[in-house]
N, C-alpha and C. Protein backbone atom coordinates (compact mmCIF):
# COMPACT_ATOMS: atom_id res chain seq x y z
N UNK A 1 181.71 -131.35 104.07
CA UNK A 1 181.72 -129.95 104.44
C UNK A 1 182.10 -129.12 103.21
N UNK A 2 181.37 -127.88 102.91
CA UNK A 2 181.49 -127.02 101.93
C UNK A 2 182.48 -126.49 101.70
N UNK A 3 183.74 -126.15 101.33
CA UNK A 3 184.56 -125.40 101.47
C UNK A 3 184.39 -123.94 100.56
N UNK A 4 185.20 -122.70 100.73
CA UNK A 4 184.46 -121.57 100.54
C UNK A 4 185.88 -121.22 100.30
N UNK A 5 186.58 -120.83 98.83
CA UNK A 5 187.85 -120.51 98.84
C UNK A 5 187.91 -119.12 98.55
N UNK A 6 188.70 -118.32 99.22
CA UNK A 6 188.49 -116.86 98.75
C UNK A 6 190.14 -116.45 98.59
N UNK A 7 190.56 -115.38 97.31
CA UNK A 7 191.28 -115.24 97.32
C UNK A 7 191.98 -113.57 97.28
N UNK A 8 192.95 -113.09 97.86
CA UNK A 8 193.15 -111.45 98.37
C UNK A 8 194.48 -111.71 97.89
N UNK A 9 194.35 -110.02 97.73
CA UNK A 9 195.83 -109.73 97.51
C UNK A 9 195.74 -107.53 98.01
N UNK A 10 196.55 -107.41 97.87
CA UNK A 10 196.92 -105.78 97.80
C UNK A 10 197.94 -105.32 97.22
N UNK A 11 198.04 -104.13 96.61
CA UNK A 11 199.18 -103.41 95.89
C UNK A 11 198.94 -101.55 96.27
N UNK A 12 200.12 -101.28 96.49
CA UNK A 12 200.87 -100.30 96.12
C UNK A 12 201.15 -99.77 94.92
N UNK A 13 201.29 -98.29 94.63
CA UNK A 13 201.88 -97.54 93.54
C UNK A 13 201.92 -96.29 94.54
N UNK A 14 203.23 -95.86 93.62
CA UNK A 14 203.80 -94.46 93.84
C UNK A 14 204.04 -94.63 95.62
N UNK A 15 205.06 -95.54 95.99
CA UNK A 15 205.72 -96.05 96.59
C UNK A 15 206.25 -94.93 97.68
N UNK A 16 207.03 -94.35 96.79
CA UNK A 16 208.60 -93.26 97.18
C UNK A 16 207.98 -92.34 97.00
N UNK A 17 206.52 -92.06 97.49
CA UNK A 17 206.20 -90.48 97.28
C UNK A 17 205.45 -90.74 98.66
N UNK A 18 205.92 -89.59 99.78
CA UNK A 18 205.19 -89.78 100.96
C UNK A 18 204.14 -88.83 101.44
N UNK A 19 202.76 -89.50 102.00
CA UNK A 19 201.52 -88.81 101.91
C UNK A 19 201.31 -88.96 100.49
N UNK A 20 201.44 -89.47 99.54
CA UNK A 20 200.88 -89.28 98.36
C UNK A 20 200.64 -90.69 97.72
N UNK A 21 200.53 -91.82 98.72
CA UNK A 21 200.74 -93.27 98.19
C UNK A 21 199.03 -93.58 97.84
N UNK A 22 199.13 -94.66 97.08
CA UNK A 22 197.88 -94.82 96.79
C UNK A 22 197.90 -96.56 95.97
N UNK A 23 197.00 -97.19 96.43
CA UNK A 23 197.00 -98.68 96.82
C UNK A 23 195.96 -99.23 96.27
N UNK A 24 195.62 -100.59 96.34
CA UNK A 24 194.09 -101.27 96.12
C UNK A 24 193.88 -102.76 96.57
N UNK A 25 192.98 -102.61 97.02
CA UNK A 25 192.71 -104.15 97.69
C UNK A 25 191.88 -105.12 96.35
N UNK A 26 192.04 -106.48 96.56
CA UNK A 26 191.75 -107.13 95.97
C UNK A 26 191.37 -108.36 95.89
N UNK A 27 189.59 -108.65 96.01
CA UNK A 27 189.20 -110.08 96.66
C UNK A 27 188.45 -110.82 95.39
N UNK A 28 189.21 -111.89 94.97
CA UNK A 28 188.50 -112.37 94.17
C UNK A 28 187.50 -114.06 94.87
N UNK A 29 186.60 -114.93 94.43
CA UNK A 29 185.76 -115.52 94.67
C UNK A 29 185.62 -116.73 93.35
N UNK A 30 186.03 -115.73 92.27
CA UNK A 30 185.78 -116.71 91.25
C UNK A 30 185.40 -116.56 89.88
N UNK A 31 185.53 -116.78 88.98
CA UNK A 31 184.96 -115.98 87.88
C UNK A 31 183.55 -115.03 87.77
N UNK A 32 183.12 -114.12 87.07
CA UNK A 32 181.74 -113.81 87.33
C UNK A 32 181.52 -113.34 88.28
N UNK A 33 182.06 -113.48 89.83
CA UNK A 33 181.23 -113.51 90.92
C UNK A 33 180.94 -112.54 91.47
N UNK A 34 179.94 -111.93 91.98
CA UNK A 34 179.56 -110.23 92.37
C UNK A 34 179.89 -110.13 93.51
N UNK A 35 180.66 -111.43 94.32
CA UNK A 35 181.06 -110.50 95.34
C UNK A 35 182.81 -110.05 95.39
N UNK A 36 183.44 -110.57 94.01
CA UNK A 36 184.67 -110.14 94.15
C UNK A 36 184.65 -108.65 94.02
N UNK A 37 185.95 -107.92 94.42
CA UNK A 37 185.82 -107.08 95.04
C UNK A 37 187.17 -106.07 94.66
N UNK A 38 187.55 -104.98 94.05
CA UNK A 38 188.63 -103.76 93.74
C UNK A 38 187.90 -102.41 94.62
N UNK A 39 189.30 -102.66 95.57
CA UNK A 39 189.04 -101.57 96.36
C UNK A 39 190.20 -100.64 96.42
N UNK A 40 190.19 -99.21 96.31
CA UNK A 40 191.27 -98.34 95.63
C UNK A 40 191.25 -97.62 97.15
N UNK A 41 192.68 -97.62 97.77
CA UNK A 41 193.24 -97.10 98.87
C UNK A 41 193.91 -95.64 98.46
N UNK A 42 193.42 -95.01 99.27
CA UNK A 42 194.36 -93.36 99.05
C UNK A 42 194.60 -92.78 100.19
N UNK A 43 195.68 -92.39 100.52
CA UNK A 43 196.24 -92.23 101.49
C UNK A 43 196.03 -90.76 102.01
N UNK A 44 195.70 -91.02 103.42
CA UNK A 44 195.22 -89.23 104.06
C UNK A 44 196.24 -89.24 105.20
N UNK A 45 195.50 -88.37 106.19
CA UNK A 45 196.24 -88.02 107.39
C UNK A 45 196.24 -89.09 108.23
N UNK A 46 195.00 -89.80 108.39
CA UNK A 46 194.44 -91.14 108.87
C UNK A 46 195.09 -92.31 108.26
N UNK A 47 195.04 -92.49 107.25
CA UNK A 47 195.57 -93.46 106.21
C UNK A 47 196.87 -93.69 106.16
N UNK A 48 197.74 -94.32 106.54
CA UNK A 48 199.19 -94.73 105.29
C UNK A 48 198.96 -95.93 104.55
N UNK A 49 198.96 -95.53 103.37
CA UNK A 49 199.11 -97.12 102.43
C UNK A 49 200.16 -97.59 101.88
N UNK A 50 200.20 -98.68 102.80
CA UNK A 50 201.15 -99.88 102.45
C UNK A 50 201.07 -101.33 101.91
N UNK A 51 201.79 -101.63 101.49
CA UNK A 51 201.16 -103.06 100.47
C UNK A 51 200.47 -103.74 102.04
N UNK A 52 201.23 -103.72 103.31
CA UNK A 52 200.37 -104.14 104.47
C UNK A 52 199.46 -104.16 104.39
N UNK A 53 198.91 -102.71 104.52
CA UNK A 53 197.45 -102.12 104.83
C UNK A 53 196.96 -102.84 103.49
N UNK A 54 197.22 -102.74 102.12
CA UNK A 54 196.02 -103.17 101.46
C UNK A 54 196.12 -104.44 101.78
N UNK A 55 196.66 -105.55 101.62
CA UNK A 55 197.08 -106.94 101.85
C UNK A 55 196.25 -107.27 103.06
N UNK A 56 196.14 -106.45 104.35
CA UNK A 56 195.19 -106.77 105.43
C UNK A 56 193.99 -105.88 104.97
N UNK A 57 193.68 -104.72 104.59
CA UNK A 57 192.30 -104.89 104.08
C UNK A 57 191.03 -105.99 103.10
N UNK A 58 192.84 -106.73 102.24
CA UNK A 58 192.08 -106.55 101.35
C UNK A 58 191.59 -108.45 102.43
N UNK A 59 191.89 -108.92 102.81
CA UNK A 59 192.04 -109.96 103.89
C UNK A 59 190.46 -109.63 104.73
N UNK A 60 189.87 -108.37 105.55
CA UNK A 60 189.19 -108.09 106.35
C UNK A 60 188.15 -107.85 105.43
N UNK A 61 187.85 -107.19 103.94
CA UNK A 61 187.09 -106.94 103.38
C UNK A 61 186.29 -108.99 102.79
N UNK A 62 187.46 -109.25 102.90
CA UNK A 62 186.45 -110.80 101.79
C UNK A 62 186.04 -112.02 103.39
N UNK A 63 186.39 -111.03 104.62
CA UNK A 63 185.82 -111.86 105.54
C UNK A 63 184.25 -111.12 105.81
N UNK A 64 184.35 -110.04 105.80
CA UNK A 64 183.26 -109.27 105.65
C UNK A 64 182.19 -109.27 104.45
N UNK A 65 182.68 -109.56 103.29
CA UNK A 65 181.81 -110.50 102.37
C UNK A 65 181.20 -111.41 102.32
N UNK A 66 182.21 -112.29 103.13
CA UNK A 66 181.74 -114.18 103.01
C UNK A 66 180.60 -114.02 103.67
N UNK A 67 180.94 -113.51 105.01
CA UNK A 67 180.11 -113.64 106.10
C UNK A 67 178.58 -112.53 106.24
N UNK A 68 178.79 -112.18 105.06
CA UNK A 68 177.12 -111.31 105.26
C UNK A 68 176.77 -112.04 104.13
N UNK A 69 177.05 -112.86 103.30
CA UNK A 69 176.35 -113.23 101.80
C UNK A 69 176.13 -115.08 101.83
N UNK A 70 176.64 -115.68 103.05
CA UNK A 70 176.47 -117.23 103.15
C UNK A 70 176.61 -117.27 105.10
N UNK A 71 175.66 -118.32 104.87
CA UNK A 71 175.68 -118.94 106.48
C UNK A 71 176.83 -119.97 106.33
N UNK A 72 178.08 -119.31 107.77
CA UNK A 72 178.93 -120.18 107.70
C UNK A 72 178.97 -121.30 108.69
N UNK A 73 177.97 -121.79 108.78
CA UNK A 73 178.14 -123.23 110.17
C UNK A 73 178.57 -124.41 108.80
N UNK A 74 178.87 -124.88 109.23
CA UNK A 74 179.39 -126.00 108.05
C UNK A 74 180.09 -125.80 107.08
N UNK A 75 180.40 -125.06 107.11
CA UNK A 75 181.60 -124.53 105.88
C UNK A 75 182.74 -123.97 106.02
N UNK A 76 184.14 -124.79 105.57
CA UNK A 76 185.09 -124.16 106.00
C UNK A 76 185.35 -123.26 105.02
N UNK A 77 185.95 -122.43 105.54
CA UNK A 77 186.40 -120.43 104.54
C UNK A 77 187.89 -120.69 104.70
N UNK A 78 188.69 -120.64 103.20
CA UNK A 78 190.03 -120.46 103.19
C UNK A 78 190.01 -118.97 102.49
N UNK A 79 190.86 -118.25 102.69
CA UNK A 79 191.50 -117.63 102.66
C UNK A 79 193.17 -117.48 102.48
N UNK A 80 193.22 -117.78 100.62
CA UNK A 80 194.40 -117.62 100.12
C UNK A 80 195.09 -116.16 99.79
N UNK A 81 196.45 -116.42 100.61
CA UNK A 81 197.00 -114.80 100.07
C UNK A 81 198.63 -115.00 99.90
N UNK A 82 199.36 -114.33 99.35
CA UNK A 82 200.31 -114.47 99.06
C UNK A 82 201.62 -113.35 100.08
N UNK A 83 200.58 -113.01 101.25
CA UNK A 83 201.46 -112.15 102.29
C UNK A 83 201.64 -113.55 102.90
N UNK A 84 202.99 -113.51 103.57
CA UNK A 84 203.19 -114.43 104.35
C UNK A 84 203.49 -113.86 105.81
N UNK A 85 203.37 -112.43 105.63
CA UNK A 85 203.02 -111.33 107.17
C UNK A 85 201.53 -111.89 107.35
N UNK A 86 200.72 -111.77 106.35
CA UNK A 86 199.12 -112.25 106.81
C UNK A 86 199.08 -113.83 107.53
N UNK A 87 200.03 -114.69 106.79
CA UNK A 87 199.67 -116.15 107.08
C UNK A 87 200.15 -116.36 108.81
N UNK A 88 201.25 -115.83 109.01
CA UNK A 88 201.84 -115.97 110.40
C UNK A 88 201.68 -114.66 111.05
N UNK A 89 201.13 -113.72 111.08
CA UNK A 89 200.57 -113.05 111.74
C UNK A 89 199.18 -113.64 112.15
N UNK A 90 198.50 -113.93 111.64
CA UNK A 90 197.27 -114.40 112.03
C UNK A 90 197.52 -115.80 112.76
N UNK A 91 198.28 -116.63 111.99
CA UNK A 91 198.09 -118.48 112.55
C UNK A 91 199.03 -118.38 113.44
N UNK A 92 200.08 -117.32 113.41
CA UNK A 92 200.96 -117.73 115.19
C UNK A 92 201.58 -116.67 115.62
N UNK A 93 201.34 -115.52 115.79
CA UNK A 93 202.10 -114.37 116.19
C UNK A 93 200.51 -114.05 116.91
N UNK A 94 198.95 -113.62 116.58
CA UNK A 94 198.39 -112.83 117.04
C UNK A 94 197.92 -113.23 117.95
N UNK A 95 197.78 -114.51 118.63
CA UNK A 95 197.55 -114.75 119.99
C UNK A 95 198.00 -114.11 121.06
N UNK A 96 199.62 -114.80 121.47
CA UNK A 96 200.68 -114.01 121.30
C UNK A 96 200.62 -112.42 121.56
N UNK A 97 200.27 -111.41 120.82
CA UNK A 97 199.96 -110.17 120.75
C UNK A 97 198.66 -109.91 121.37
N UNK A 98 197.57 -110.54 121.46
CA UNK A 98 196.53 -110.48 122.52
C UNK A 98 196.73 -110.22 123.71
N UNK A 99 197.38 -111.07 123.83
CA UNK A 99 197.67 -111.49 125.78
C UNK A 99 198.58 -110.60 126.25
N UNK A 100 199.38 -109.83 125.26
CA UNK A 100 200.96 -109.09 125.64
C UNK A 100 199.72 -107.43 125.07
N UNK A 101 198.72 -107.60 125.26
CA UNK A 101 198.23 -106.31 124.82
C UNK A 101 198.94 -105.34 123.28
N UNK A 102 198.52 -106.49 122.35
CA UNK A 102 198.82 -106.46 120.89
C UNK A 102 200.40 -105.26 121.10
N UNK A 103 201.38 -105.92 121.71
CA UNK A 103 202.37 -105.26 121.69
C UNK A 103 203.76 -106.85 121.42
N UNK A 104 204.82 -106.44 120.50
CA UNK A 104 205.49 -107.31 120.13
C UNK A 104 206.40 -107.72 121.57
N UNK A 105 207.67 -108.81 121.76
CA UNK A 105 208.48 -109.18 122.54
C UNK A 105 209.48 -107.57 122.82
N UNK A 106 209.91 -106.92 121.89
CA UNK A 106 210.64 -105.33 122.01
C UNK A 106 209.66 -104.66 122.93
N UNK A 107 208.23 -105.31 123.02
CA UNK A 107 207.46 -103.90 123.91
C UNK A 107 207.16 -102.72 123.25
N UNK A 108 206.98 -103.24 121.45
CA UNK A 108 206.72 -101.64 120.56
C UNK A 108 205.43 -102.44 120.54
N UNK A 109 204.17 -101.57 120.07
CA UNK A 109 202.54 -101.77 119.41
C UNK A 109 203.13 -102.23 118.02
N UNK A 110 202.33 -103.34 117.36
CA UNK A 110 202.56 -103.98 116.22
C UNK A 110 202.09 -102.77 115.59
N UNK A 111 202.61 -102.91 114.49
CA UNK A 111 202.22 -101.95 113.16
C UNK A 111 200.92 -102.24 112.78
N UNK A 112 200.04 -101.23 112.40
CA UNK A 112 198.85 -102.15 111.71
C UNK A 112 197.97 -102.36 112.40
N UNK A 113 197.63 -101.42 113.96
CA UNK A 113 197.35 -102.47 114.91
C UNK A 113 195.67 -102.41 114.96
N UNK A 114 195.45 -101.60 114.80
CA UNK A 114 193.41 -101.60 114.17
C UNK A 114 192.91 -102.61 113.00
N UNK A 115 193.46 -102.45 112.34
CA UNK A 115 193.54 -103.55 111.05
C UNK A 115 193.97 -105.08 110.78
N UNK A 116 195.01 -104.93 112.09
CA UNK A 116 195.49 -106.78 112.63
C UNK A 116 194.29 -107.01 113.84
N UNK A 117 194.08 -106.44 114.69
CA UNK A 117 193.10 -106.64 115.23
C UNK A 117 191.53 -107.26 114.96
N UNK A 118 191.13 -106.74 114.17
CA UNK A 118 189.59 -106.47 113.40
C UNK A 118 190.20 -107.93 112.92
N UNK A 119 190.69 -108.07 111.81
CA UNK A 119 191.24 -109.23 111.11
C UNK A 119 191.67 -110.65 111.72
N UNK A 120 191.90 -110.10 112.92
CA UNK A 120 192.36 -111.79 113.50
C UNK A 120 190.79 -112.16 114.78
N UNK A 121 190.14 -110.70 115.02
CA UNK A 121 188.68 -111.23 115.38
C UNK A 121 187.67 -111.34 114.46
N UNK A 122 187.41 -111.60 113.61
CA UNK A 122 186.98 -111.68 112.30
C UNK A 122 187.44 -113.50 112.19
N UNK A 123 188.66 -113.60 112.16
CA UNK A 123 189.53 -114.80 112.05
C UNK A 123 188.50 -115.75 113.01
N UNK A 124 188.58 -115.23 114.22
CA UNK A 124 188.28 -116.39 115.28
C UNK A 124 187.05 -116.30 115.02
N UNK A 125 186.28 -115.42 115.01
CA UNK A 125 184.54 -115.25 114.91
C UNK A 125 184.01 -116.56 114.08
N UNK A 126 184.44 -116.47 112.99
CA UNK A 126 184.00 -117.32 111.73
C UNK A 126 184.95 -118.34 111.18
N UNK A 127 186.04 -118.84 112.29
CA UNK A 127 186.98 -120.02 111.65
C UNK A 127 187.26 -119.72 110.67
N UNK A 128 188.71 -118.98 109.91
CA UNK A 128 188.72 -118.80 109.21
C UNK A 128 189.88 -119.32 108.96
N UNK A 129 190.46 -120.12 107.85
CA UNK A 129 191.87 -120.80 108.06
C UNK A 129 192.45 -119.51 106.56
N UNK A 130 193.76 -120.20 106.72
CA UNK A 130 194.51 -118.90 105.89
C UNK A 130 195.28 -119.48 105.29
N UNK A 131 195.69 -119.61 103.82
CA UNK A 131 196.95 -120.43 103.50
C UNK A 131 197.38 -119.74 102.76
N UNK A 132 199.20 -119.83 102.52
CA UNK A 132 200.14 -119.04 101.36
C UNK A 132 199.79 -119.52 100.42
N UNK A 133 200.08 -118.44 99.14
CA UNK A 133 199.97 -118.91 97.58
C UNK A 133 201.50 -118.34 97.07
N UNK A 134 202.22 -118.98 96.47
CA UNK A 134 202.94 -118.06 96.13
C UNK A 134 202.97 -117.06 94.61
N UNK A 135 203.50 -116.01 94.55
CA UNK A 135 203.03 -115.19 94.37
C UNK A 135 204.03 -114.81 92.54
N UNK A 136 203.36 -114.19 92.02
CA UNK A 136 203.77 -113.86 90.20
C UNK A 136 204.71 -114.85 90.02
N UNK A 137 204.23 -116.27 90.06
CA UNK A 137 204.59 -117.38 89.30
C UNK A 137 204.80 -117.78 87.75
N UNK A 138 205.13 -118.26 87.40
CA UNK A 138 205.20 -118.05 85.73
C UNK A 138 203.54 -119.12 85.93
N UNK A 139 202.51 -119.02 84.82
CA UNK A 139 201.30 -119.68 85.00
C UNK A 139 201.80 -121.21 84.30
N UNK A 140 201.27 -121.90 85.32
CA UNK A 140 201.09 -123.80 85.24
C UNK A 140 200.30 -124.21 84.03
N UNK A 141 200.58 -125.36 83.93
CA UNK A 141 199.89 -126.08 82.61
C UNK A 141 198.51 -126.28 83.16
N UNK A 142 197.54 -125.17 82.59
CA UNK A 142 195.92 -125.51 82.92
C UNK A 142 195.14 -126.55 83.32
N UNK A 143 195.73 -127.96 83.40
CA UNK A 143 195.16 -129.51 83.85
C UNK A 143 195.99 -129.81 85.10
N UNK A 144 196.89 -128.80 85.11
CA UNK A 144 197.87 -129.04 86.65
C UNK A 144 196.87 -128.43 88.15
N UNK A 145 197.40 -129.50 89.07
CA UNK A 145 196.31 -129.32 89.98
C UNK A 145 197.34 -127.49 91.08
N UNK A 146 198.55 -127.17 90.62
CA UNK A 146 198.39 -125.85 90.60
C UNK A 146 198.09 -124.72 89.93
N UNK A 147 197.52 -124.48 89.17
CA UNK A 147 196.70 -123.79 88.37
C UNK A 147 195.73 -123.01 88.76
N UNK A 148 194.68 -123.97 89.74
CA UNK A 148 193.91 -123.19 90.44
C UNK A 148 194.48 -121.89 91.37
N UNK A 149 195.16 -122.36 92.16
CA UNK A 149 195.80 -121.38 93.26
C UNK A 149 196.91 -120.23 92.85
N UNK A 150 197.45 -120.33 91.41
CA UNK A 150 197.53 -119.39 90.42
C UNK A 150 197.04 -118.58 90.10
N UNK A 151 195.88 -118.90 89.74
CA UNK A 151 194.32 -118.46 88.78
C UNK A 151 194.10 -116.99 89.60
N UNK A 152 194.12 -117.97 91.28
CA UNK A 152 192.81 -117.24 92.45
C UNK A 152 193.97 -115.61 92.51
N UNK A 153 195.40 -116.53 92.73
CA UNK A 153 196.07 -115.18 92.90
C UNK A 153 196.17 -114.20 92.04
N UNK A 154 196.25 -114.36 90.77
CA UNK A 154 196.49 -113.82 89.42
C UNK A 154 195.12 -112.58 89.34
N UNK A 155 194.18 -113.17 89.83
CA UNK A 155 193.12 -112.12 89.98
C UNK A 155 192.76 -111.69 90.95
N UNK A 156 193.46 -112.40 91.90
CA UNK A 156 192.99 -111.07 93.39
C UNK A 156 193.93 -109.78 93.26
N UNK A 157 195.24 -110.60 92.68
CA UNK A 157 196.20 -109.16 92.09
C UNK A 157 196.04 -108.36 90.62
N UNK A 158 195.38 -108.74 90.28
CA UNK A 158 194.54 -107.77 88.57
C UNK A 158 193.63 -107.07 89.64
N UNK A 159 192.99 -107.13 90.40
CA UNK A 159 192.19 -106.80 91.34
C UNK A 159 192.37 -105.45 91.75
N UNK A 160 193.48 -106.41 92.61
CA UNK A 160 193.86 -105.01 93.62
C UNK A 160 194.96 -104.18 92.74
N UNK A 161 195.76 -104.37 91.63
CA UNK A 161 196.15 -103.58 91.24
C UNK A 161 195.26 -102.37 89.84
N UNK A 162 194.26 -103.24 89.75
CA UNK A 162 193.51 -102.39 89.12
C UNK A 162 192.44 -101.32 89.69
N UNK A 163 192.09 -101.35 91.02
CA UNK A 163 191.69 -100.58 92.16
C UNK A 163 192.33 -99.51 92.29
N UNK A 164 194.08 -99.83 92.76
CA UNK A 164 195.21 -98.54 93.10
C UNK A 164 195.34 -97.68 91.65
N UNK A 165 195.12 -98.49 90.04
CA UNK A 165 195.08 -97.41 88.97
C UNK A 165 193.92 -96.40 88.76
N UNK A 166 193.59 -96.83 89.25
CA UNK A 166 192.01 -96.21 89.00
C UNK A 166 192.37 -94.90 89.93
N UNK A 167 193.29 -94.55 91.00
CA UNK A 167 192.96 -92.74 91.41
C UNK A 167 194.52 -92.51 90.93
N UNK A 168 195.31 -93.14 89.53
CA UNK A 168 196.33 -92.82 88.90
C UNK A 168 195.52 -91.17 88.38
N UNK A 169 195.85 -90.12 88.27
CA UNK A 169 195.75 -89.08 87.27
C UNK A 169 195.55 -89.45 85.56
């Protein structure tokens, strides 16, 4: 079976300034590859951007890639990210939130809740498994078999933080 590794990240800037935040998603695929992806978040009336929101965009955007640019019957799709809100939100909290009408055990609506939604049916649609990377590691010795999962993160976050500079002034 094919495996199909994709790797996301999201960032924030200008944090502590409210209504004025501005973010970027970030899907990388692999060196070269045209479908990786810098997507620059700016925050409106509609919008708040939070490392969340980009971190689950940037998550919903490279499922929305995979899946219009390869037939996925036979191929498993990972999806590496370094939110560990994404990894257990999706693999064991959003069921859970289905059935309770995407509302937590307190009885509040999860945060996020258009964007966790879309993302965890997206999830089931196309089997999508999800694993942690962890995250601004000092970089591994290049023949080390962590290196790769370094690499993927290192540029889904050049990614997405080069997306959120881009509507810097």
């Amino acid at each position: 079976m094919e495996v199909i590794n994709i790797f996301t990240d999201g960032s924030t800037l200008n944090n502590q300034k409210k209504g004025n935040r501005i973010g970027g998603s970030g899907v990388f695929f692999g060196d070269n590859d045209d479908r990786n992806l810098m997507l620059p978040l700016k925050e409106t009336k509609l919008l708040k951007v939070t490392n969340q929101v980009s971190e689950l965009t940037a998550c919903v955007k490279a499922i929305e890639i995979v899946s219009s640019t390869e037939k996925l019957d036979n191929k498993k799709v990972i999806i590496y990210t370094d939110s560990m809100y994404i990894v257990n939100s999706i693999t064991k909290w959003a069921k859970n939130w289905e059935k309770k009408n995407w509302t937590k055990s307190n009885g509040k609506v999860i945060e996020n809740l258009e964007l966790m939604k879309t993302l965890y049916q997206l999830s089931l649609k196309f089997k999508i498994n999800f694993k942690h990377v962890k995250a601004h590691k000092v970089e591994p010795d290049k023949n080390s078999k962590n290196y790769y999962l370094w690499y993927g993160n290192f540029m889904a976050d050049k990614l997405a933080v080069d997306a959120a500079k881009t509507l810097l002034p």
